[in-house]
Protein backbone atom coordinates (compact mmCIF):
# COMPACT_ATOMS: atom_id res chain seq x y z
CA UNK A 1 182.60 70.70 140.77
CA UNK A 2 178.72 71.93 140.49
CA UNK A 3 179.23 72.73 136.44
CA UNK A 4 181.12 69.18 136.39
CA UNK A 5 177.65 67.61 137.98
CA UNK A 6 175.61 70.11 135.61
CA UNK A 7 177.54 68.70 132.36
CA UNK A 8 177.25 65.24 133.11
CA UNK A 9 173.38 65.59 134.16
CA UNK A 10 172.81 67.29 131.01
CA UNK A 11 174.64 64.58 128.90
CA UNK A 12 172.81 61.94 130.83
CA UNK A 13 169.48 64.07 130.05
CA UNK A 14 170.26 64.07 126.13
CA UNK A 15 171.29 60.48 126.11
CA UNK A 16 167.86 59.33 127.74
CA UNK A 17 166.07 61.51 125.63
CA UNK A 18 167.78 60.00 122.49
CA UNK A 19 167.02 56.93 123.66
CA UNK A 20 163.42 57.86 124.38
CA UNK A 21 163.20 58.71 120.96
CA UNK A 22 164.73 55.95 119.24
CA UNK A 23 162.33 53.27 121.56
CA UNK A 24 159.30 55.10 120.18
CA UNK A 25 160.81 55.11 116.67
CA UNK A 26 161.04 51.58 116.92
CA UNK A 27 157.92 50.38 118.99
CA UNK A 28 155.33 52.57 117.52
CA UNK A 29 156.83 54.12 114.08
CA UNK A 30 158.17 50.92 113.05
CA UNK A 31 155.33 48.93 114.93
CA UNK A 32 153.53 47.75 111.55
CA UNK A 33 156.99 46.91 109.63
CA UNK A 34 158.28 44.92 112.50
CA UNK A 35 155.37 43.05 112.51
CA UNK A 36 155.40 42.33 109.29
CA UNK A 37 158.60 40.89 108.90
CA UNK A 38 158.68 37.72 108.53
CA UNK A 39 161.24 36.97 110.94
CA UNK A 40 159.46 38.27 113.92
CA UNK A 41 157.32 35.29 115.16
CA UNK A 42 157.02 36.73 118.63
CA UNK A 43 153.60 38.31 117.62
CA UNK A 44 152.69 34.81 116.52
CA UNK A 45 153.81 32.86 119.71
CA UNK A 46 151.61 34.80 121.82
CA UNK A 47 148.54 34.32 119.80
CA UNK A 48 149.29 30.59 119.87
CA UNK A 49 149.52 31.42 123.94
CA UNK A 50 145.92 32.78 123.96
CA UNK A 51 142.92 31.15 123.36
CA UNK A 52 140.75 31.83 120.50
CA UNK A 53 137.11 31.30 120.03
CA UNK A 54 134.87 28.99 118.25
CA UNK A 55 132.92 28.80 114.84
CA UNK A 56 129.63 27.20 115.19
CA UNK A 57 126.81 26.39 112.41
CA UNK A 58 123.84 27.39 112.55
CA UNK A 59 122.42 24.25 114.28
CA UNK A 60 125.03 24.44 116.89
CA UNK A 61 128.00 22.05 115.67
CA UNK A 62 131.53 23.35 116.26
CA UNK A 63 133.06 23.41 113.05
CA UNK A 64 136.42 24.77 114.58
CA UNK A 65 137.31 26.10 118.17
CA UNK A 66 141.32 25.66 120.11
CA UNK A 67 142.31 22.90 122.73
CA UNK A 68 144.74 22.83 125.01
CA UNK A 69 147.71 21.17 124.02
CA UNK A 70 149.04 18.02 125.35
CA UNK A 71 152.96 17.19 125.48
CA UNK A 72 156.50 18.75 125.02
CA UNK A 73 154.79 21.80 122.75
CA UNK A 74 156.28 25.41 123.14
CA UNK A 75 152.03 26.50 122.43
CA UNK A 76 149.03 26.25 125.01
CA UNK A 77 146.53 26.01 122.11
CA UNK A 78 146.14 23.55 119.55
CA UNK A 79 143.50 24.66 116.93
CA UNK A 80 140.84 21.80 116.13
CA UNK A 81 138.36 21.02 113.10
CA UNK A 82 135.70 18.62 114.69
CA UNK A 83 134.12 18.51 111.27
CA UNK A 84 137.50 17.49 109.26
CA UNK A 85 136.47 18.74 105.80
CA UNK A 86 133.18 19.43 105.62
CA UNK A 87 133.76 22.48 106.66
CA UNK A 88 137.43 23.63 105.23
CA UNK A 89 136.20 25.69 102.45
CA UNK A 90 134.16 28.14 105.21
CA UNK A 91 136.67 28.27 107.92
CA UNK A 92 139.84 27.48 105.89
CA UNK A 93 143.37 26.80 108.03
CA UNK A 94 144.97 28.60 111.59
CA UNK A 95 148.36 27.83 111.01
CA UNK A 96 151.44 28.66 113.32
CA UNK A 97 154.00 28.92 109.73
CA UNK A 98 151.46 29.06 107.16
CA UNK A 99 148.97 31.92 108.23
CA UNK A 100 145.51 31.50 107.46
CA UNK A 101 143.05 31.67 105.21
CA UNK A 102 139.12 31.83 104.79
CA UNK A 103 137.15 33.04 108.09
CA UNK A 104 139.66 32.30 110.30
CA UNK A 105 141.62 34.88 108.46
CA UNK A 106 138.79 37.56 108.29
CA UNK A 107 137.84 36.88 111.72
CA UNK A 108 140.67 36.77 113.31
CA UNK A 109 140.18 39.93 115.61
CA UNK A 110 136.59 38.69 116.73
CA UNK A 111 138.02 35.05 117.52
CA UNK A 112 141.14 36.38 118.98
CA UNK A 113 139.33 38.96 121.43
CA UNK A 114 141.05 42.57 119.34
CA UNK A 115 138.44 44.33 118.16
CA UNK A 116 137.94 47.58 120.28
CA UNK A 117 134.59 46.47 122.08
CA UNK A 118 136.49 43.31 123.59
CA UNK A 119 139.62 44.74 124.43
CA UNK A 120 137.34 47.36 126.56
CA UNK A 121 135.50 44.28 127.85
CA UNK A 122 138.47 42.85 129.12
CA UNK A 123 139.57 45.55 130.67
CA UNK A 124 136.67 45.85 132.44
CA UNK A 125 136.62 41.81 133.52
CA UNK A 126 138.16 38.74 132.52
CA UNK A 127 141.23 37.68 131.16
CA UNK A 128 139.75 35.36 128.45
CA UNK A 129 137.75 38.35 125.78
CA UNK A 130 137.79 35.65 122.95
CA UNK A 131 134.82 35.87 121.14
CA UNK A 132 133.02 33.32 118.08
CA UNK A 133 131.37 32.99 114.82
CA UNK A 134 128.06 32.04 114.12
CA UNK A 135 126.97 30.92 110.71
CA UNK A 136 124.48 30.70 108.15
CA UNK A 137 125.15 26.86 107.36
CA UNK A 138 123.68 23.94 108.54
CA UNK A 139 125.92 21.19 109.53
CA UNK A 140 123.28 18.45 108.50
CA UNK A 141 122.47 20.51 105.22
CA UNK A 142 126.06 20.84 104.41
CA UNK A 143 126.50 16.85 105.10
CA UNK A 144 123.46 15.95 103.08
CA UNK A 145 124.73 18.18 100.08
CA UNK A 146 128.05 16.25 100.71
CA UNK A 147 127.00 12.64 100.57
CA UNK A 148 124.87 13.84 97.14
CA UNK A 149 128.27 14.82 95.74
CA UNK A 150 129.38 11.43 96.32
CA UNK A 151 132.85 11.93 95.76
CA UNK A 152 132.61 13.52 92.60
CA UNK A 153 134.05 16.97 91.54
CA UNK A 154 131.90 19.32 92.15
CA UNK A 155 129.79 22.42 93.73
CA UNK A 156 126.24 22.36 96.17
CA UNK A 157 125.29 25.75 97.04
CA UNK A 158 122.35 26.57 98.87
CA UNK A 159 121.16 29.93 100.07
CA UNK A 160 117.75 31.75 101.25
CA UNK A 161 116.73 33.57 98.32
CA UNK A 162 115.21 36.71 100.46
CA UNK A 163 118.21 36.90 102.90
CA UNK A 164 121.45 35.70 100.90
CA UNK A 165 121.69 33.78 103.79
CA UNK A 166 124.41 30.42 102.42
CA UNK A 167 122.77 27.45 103.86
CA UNK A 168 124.75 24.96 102.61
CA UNK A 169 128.40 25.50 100.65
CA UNK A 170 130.32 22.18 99.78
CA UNK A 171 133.38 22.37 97.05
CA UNK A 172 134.90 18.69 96.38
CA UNK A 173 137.60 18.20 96.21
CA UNK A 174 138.47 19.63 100.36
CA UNK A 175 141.19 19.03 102.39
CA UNK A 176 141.34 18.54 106.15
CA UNK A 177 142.36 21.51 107.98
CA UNK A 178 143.52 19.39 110.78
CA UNK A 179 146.27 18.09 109.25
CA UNK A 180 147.97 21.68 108.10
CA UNK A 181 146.80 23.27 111.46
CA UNK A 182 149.59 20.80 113.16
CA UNK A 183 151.94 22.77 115.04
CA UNK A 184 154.50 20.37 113.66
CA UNK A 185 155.93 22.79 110.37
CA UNK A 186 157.63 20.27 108.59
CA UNK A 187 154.32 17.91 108.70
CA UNK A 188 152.16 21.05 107.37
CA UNK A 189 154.67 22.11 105.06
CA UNK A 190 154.49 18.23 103.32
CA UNK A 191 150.32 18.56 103.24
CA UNK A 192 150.51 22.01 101.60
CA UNK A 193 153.18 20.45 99.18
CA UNK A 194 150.43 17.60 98.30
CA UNK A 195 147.89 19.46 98.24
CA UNK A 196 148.94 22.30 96.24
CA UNK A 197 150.03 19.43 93.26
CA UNK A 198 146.59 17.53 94.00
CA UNK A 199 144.26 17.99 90.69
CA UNK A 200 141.26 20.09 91.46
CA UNK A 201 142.64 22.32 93.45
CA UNK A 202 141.53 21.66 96.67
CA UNK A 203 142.94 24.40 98.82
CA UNK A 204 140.73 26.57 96.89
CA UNK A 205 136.60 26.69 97.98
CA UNK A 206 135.22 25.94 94.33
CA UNK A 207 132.08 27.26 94.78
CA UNK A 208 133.20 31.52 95.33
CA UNK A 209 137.12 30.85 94.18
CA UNK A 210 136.66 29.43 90.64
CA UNK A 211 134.42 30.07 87.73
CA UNK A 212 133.39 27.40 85.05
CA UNK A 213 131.29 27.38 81.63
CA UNK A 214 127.71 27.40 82.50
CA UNK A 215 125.84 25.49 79.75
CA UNK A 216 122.24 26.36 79.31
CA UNK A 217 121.67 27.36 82.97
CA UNK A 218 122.84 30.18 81.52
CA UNK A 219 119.86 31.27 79.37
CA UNK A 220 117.96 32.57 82.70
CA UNK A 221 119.93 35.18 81.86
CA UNK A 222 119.83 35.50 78.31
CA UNK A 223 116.19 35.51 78.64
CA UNK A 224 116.18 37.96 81.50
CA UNK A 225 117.46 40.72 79.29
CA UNK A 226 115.69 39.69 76.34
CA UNK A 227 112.49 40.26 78.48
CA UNK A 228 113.83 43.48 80.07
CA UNK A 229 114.20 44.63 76.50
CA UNK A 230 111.29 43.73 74.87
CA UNK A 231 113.01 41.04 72.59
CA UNK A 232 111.01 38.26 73.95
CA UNK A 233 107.62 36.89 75.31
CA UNK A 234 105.84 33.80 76.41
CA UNK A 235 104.08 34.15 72.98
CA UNK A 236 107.18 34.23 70.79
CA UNK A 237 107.81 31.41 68.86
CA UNK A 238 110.37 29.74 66.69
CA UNK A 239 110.51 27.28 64.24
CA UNK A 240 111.94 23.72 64.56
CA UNK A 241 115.77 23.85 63.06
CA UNK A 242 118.84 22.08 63.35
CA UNK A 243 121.52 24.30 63.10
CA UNK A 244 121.73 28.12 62.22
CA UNK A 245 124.46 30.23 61.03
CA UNK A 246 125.17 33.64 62.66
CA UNK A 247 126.90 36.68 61.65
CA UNK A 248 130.50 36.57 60.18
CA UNK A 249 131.29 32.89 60.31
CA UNK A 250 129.82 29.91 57.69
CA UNK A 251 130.19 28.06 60.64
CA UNK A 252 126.55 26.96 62.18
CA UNK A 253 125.29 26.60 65.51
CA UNK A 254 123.54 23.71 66.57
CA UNK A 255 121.59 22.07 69.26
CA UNK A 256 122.41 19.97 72.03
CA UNK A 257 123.00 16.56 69.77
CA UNK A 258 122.62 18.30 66.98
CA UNK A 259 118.47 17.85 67.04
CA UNK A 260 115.92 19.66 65.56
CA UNK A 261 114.15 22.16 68.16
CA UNK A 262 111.94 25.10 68.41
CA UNK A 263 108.51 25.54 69.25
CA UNK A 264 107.12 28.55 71.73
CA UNK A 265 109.08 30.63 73.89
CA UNK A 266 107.92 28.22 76.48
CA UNK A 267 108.84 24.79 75.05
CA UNK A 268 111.85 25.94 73.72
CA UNK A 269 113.12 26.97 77.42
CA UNK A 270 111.95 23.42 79.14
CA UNK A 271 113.27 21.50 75.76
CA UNK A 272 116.78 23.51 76.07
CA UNK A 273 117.18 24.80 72.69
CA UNK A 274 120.35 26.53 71.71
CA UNK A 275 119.52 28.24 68.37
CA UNK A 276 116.65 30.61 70.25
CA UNK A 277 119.16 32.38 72.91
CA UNK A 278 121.63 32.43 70.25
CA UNK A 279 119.52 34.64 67.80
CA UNK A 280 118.21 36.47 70.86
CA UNK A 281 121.84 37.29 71.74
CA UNK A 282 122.38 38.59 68.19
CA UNK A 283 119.31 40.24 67.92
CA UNK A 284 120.24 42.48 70.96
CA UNK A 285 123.71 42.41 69.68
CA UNK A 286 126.57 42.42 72.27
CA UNK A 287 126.03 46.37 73.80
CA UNK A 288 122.79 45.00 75.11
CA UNK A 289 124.36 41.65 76.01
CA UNK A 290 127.28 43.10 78.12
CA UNK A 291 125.08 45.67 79.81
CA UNK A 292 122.67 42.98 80.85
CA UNK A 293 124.79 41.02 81.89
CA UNK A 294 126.77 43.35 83.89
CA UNK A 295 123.70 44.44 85.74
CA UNK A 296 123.23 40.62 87.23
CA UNK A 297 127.13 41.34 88.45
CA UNK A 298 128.89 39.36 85.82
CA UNK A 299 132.14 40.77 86.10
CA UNK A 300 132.15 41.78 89.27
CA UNK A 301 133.61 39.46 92.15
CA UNK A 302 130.96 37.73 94.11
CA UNK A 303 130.64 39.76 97.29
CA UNK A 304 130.64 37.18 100.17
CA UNK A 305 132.22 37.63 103.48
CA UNK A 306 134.93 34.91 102.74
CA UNK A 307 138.32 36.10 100.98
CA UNK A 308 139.52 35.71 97.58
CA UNK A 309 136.30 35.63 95.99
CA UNK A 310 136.22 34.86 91.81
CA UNK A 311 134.01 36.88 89.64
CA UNK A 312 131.76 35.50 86.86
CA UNK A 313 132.80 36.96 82.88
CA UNK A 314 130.82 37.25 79.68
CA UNK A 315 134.26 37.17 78.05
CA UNK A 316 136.13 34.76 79.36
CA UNK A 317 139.84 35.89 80.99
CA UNK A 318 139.45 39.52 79.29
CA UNK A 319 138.67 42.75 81.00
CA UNK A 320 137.09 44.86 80.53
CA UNK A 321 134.37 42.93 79.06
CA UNK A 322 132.55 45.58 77.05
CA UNK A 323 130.63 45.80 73.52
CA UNK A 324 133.85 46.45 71.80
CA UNK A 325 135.46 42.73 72.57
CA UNK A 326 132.69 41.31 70.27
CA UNK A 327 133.17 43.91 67.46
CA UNK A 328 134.86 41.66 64.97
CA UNK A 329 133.80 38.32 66.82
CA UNK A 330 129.53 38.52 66.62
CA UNK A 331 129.67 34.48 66.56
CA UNK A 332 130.91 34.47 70.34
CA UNK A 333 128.16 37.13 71.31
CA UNK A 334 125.71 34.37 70.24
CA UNK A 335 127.31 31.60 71.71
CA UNK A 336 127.95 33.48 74.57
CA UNK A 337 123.63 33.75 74.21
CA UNK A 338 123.34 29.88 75.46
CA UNK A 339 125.93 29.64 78.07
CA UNK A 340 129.07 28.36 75.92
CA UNK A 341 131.72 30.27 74.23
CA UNK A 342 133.80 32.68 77.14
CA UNK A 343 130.81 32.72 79.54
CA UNK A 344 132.08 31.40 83.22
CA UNK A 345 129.97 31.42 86.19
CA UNK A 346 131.25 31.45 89.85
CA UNK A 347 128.45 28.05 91.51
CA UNK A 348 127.95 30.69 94.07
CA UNK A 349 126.90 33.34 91.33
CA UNK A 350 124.44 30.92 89.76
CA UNK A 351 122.97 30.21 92.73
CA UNK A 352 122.21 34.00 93.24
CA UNK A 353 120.67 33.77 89.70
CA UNK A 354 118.28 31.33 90.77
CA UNK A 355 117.71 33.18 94.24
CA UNK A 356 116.94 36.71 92.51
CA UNK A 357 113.89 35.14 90.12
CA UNK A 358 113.01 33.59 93.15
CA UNK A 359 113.48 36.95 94.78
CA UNK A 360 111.05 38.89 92.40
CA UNK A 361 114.21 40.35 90.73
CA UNK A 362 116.46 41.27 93.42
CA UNK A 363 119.86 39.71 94.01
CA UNK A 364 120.83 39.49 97.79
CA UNK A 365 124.13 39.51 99.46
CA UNK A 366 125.24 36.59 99.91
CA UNK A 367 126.62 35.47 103.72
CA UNK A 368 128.05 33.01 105.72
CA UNK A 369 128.62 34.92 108.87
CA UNK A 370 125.27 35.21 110.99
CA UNK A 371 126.71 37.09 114.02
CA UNK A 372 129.84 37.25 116.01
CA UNK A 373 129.22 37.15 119.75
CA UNK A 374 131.18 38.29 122.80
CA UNK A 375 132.97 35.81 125.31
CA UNK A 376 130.23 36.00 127.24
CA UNK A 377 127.57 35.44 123.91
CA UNK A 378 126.03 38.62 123.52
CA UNK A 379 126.28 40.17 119.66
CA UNK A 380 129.37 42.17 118.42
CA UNK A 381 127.60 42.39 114.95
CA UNK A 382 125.01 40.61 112.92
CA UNK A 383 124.53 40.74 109.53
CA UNK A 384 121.89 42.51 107.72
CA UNK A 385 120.73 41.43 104.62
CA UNK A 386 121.38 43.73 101.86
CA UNK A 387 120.48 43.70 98.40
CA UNK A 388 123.17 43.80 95.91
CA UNK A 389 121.73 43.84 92.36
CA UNK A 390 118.50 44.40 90.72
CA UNK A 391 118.94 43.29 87.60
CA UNK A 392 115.10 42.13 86.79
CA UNK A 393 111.92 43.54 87.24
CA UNK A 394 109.21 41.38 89.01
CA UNK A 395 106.83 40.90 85.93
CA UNK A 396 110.49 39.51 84.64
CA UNK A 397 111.09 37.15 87.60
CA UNK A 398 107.34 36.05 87.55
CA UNK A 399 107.62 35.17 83.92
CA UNK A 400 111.40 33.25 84.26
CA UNK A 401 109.42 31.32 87.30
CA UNK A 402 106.57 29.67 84.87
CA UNK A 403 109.67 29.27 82.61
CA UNK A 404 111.85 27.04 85.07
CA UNK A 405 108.46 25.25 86.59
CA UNK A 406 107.87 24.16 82.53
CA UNK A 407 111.16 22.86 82.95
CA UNK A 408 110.90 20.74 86.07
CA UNK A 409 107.23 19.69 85.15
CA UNK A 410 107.86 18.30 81.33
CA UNK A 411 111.56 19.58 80.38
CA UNK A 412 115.14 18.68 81.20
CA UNK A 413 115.27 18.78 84.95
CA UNK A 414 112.32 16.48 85.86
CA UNK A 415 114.62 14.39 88.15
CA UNK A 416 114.28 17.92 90.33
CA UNK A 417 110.53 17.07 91.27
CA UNK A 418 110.38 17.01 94.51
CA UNK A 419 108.62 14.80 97.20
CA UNK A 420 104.99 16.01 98.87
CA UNK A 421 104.14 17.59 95.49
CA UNK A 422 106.50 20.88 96.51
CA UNK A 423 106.12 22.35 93.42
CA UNK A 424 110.24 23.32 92.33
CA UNK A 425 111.43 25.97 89.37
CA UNK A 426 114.77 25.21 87.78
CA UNK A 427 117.01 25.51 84.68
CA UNK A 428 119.81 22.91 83.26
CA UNK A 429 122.86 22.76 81.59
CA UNK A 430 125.48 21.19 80.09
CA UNK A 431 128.54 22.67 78.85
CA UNK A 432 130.58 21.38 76.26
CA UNK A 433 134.02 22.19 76.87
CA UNK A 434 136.58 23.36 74.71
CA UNK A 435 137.34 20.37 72.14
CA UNK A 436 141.01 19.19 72.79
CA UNK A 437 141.83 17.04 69.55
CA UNK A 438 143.12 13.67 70.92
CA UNK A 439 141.11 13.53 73.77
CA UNK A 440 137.63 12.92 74.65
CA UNK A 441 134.96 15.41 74.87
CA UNK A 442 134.19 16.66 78.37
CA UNK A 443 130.86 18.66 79.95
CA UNK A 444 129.96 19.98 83.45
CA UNK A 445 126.46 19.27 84.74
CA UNK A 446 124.96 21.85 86.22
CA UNK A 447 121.59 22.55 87.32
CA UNK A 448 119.90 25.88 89.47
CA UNK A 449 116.34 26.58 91.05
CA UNK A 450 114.29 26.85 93.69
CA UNK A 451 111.76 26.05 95.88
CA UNK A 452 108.63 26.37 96.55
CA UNK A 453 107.83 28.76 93.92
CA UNK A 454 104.62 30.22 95.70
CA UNK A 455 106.84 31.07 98.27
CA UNK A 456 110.50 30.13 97.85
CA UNK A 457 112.54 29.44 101.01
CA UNK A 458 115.77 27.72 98.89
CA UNK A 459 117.74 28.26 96.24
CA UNK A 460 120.15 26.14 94.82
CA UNK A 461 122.91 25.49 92.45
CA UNK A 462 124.87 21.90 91.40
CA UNK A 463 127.74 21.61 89.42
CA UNK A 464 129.61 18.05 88.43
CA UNK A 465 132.95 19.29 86.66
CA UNK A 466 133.93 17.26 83.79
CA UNK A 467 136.28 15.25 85.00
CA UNK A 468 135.28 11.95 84.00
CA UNK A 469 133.68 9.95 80.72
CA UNK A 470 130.49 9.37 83.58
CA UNK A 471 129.73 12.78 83.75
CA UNK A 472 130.48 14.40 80.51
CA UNK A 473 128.54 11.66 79.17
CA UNK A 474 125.73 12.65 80.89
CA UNK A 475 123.40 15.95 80.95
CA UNK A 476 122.69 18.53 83.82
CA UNK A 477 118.88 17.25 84.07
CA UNK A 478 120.22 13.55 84.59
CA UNK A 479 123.79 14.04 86.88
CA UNK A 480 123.07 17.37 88.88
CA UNK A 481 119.20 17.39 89.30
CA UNK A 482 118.81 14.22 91.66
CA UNK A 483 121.68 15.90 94.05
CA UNK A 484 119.51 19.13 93.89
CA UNK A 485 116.61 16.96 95.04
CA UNK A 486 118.09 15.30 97.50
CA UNK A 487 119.50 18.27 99.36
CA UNK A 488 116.08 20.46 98.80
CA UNK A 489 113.44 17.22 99.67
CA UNK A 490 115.68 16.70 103.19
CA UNK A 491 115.83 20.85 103.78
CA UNK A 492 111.95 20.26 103.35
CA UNK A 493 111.62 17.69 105.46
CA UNK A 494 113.94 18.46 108.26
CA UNK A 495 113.18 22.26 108.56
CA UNK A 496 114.15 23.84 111.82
């Protein structure tokens, strides 16, 4: 009887023991690959059970945060975007079937109340260890930039040239988060629908997530090598020409409108020129090019603390973008010397351009995320600034400075003078797009700078794509300098 008792204890021992095993197999060996599948929404029901924290600007507007919901609804929380778009391309979507995307998708553990520091908090106290973001942005800076854009296509980026601080990030066409947040799937599922066939892809934030031709803002850079190498000066000059041919084509460059242009190194900056950046391009021939280029970060994804960030390219949709890509193509180096050709530029990136001459040479960071702060407001982290690229000396910067005032002051991008006599620095372009035979030409506007330039507190960078006759038949100085005006004279005069 006692060996029958013995057998079936040990039999029960082995079974619990197998059972053990298997429950740990499955709740921590196959932890990450249950929660993964896509099938198991029981991870995602409790979040949508628990509250999650707030993003707030810098000047204290909630730009999302979670409500209680109201109803027959199967969640406590609804999540909320007070700001509709004006915000979507900084704190993107929280979505019960679609996930989520821009902060609230990098900071979900800090809004959520996961990352270790909270989860001790809570232990310690409190059921509620939610935590929030704090930005960079202003609200009113980001609503000014906004109204400028007036419903055009288009990019406003502003940023603190000494921090990388973003001040102000607007990407037209947005969306309204509000409306794919809905717990309703179906209702979400038809918005994503629209919006993913809506021209100008609006789901994506324009200004870090896409890259365009620059135009002649791009010859800050041109002219930032050139000076690094010792191709160029303020007492170079060239002589007044309408077109020029470069290496291995019979094909000739010309100027903007095909107009005769040259003058000092100077005038031919402020007047726009083409044919000067492109022989300075071919002069330091495309090893030069691509190495200068690469040490402003061309090619190199824009490193913000937002997801999915686009990198800038010297040659277009090929990498790597080195010396040899131009071997048996020299006419594209030069092109590439006045911002047409394969050059794209991320807004964002451009911005940083104008940020590192204001910067005496150094490139900053660039952020959106100030701090995050505990339930009870106290800092989990802030961010330091950092600097990411110094691709210019400060002799360089000082002398790209008194070439982007000459622009403001008697060049292209006079409609950027501001009000109070602030005395601004900027460079324009426009970029001829790819000619499409059968339809009509198109051009984005663009203009960069900063402001003031004895002691810059702003940069700033405008883009108007080329979506319409209105603005490809118009110039970066004309289209993209009076928003840059408007959104630097109100920074100026509402400074907190």
């Amino acid at each position: 009887m006692n060996q029958q008792i013995r057998k079936l204890a040990v039999g029960m021992l082995a079974l619990y023991m197998a059972l053990f095993a298997m429950l740990n197999v499955v709740q921590v060996g196959q932890k990450e690959a249950l929660n993964a599948n896509p099938q198991n929404n029981r991870q995602t029901i409790r979040d949508f059970n628990r509250m999650r924290g707030a993003i707030v600007t810098a000047d204290g507007t909630v730009v999302a945060r979670s409500v209680p919901t109201t109803g027959d609804s199967q969640f406590k929380y609804q999540r909320e975007y007070p700001t509709g778009e004006l915000f979507s391309n900084i704190t993107g979507y929280y979505t019960y079937s679609f996930g989520s995307s821009q902060l609230e998708k990098t900071q979900n553990d800090v809004l959520m109340g996961d990352t270790t520091q909270q989860k001790v908090d809570s232990v310690l106290g409190g059921a509620d260890n939610s935590g929030s973001v704090q930005l960079t942005l202003r609200a009113d800076v980001q609503r000014i930039a906004a109204q400028a854009l007036g419903g055009r296509e288009g990019t406003v980026v502003v940023m603190n040239p000494t921090t990388g601080a973003v001040i102000a990030m607007v990407s037209y066409p947005w969306y309204n988060p509000n409306q794919v947040a809905t717990h309703d799937s179906k209702a979400a599922e038809n918005v994503f629908n629209f919006l993913n066939n809506t021209p100008g892809k609006p789901l994506l934030a324009n200004a870090y997530q896409e890259n365009y031709m620059p135009g002649s803002a791009f010859k800050v850079i041109t002219t930032g090598i050139a000076l690094e190498n010792g191709f160029t000066s303020l007492d170079r000059s060239w002589p007044n020409e309408r077109e020029w041919v470069p290496p291995q084509t019979e094909d000739p460059i010309q100027n903007y409108g095909g107009s005769s242009c040259g003058g000092s190194m100077v005038q031919v900056f402020y007047r726009s020129c083409n044919i000067p950046f492109a022989q300075l391009a071919t002069e330091m021939g495309p090893q030069m090019m691509t190495d200068g280029v690469a040490r402003w970060g061309i090619g190199e994804p824009v490193p913000i603390d937002l997801p999915g960030a686009a990198a800038s390219s010297y040659c277009g949709n090929v990498t790597p973008c080195d010396a040899s890509f131009f071997e048996n193509q020299l006419p594209l180096n030069s092109i590439g010397g006045f911002g047409q050709g394969n050059d794209l530029m991320v807004p964002l990136h451009m911005c940083m351009v104008a940020a590192t001459v204001a910067n005496g040479g150094r490139m900053m960071t660039p952020y959106v995320v100030d701090a995050t702060l505990k339930h009870d407001g106290s800092v989990l982290k802030r961010t330091a600034p950092t600097v990411w690229k110094t691709p210019i000396s400060p002799i360089t910067a000082s002398t790209l400075s008194t070439l982007m005032v000459g622009v403001v002051n008697q060049g292209t991008g006079t409609a950027m003078q501001l009000d109070g006599g602030i005395q601004a620095a900027a460079k324009t372009g426009t970029a001829q797009l790819n000619f499409v035979e059968g339809e009509p030409q198109r051009s984005h506007a663009w203009i960069i700078g900063f402001a003031p330039v004895e002691a810059p507190q702003y940069a700033v960078a405008v883009i108007l794509k080329g979506t319409t006759d209105e603005i490809s038949a118009g110039t970066g100085g004309k289209l993209a300098g009076p928003i840059a005006k408007t959104v630097l004279d109100y920074l100026f005069a509402n400074e907190i």
